[in-house]
Protein backbone atom coordinates (compact mmCIF):
# COMPACT_ATOMS: atom_id res chain seq x y z
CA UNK A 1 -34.19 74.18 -23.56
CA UNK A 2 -33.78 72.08 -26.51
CA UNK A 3 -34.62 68.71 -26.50
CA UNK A 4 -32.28 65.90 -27.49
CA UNK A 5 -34.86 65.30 -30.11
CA UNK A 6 -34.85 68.49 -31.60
CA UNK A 7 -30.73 68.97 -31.29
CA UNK A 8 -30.43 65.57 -33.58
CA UNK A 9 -32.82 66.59 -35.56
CA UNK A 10 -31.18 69.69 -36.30
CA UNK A 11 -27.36 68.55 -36.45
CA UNK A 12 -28.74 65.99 -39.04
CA UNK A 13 -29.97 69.29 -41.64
CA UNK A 14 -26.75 71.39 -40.69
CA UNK A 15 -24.64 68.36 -42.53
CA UNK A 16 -26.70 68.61 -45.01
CA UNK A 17 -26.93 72.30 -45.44
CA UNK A 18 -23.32 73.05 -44.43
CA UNK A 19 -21.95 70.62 -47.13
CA UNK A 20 -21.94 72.62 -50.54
CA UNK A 21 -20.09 69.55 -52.35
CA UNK A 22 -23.32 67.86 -52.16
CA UNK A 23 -25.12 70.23 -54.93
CA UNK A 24 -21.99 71.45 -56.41
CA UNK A 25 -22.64 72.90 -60.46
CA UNK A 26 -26.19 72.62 -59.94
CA UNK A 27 -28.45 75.68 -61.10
CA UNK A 28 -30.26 77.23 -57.86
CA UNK A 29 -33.57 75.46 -58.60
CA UNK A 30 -31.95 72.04 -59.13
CA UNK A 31 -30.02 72.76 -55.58
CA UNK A 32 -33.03 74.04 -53.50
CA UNK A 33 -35.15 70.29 -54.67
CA UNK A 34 -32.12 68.11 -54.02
CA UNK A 35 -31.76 70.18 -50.45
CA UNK A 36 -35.14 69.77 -50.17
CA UNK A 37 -35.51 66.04 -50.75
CA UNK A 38 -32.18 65.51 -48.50
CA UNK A 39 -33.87 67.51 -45.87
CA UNK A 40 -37.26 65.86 -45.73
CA UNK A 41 -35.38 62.32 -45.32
CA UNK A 42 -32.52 63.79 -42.80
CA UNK A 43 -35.65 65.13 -40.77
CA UNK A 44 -37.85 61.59 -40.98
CA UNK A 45 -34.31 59.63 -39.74
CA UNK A 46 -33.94 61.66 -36.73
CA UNK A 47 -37.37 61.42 -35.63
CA UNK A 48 -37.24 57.95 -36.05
CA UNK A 49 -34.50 57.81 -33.52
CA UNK A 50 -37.12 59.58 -30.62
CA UNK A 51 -36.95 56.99 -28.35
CA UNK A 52 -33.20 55.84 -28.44
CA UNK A 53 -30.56 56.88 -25.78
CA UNK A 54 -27.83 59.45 -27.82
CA UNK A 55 -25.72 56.77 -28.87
CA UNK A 56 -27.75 54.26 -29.89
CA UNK A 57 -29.29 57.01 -32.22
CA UNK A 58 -26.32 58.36 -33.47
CA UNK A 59 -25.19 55.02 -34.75
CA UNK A 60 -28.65 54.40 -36.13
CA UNK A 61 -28.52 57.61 -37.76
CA UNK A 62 -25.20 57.39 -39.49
CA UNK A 63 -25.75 55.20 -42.19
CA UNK A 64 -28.75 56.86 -43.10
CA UNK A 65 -27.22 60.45 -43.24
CA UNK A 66 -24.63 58.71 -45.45
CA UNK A 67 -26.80 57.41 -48.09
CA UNK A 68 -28.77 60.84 -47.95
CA UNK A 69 -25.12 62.33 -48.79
CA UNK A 70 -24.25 59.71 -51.27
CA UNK A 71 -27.26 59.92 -52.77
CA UNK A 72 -26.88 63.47 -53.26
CA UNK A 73 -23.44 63.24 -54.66
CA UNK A 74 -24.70 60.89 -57.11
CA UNK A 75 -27.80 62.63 -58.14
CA UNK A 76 -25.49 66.08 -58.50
CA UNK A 77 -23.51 63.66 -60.78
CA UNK A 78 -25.95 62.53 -63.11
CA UNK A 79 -27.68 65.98 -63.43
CA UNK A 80 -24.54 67.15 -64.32
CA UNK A 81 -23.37 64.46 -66.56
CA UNK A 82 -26.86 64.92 -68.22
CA UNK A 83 -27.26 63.55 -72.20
CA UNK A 84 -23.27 64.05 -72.12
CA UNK A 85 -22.68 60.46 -69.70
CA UNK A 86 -22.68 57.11 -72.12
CA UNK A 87 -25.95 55.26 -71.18
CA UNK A 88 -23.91 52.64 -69.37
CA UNK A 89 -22.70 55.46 -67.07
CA UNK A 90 -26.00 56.76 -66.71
CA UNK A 91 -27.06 53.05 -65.49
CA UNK A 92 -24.06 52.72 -63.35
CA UNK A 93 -24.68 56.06 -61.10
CA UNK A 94 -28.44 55.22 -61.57
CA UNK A 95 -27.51 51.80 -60.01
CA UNK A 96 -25.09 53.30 -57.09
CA UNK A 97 -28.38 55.40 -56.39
CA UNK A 98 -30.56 53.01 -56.42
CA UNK A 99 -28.13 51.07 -53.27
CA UNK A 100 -28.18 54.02 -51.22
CA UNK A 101 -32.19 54.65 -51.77
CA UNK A 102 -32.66 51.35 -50.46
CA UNK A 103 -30.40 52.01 -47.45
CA UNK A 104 -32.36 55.25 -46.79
CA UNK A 105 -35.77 54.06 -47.40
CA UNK A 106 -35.15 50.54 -46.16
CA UNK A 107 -38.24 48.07 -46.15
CA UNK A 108 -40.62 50.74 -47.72
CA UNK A 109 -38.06 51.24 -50.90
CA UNK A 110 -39.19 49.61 -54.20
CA UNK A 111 -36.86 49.54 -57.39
CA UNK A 112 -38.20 50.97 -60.50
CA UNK A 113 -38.91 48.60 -63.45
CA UNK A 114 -37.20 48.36 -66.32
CA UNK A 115 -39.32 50.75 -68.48
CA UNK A 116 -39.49 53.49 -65.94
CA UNK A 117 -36.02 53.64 -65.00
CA UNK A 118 -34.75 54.06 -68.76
CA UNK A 119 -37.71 57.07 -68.78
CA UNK A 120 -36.27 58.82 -66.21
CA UNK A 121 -33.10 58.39 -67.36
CA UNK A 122 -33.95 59.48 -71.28
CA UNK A 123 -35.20 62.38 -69.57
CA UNK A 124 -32.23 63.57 -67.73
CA UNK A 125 -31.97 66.68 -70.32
CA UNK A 126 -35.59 67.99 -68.80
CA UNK A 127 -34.89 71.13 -66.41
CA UNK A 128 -32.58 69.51 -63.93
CA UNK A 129 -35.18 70.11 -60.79
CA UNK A 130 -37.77 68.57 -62.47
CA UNK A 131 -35.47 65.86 -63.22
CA UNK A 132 -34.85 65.78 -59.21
CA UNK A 133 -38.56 65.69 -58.41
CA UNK A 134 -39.69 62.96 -60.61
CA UNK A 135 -36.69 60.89 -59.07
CA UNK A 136 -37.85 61.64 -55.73
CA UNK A 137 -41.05 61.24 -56.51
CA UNK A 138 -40.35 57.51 -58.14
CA UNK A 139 -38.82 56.96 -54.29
CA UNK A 140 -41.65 58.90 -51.82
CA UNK A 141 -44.93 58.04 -54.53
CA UNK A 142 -47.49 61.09 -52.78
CA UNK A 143 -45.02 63.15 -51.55
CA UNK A 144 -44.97 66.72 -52.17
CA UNK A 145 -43.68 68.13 -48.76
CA UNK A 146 -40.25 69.66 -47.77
CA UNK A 147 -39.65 70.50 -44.09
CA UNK A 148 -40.66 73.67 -42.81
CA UNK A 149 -37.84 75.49 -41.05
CA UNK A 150 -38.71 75.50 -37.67
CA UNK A 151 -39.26 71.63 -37.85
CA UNK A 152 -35.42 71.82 -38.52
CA UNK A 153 -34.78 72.09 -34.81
CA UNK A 154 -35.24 76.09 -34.77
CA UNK A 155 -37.04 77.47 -32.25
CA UNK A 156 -39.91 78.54 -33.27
């Protein structure tokens, strides 16, 4: 039998997975890392609802999954707008992002400065899954681990 755990854990990666808008244009490599990253932080907000009652963790979990999906949206956005988006666009969706990274990472979330923000940015033409890892790598500094699928709430 599947623990309530386990069942959150998993309905919070099948709105990930089963939303293709999220990743929409994006080459397969650029997909799989933005999955990936979405993943990793839809798996660390359910397990941080392990020892709430169902509703209390559903409406702690709901603004999280919604930044992961905004965030995702807006990422998708700027890899696709690439060196063709005006630099104030590029700040503006950069700046959206940053809002729902700090609603997703919360107290442990630290803006970029000034210099390595406009990096990242000038380097938006790089292969767009690199682009993806050094932005989620700016968020999770050390982090090089995507959830394994039977941490998804498979059976395993």
């Amino acid at each position: 039998m599947e623990s309530e755990l386990r069942k959150r854990v998993r309905r919070a990666a099948e709105s990930l997975m089963g939303n293709e808008a999220l990743m929409s244009d994006l080459e397969t490599e650029a997909a799989q890392s933005l999955l990936s990253w979405g993943l990793a932080r839809a798996e660390n907000a359910a397990y941080e609802t392990e020892s709430m009652e169902d509703d209390a963790a559903e409406e702690a979990l709901y603004p999280r999954l919604r930044a992961i999906r905004m965030l995702m949206r807006l990422v998708t956005r700027l890899v696709n707008g690439g060196t063709l988006l005006e630099v104030a666009a590029k700040n503006e969706i950069f700046d959206r992002i940053l809002e729902q990274a700090a609603v997703l990472y919360g107290p442990y979330f630290t803006p970029p400065d000034d210099e390595t923000r406009q990096n990242l940015l000038a380097n938006i033409s790089v292969p767009p899954h690199k682009f993806i890892e050094s932005l989620r790598a700016l968020f999770e500094p050390g982090t090089d681990s995507d959830p394994q699928p039977d941490s998804l709430g498979n059976e395993g």
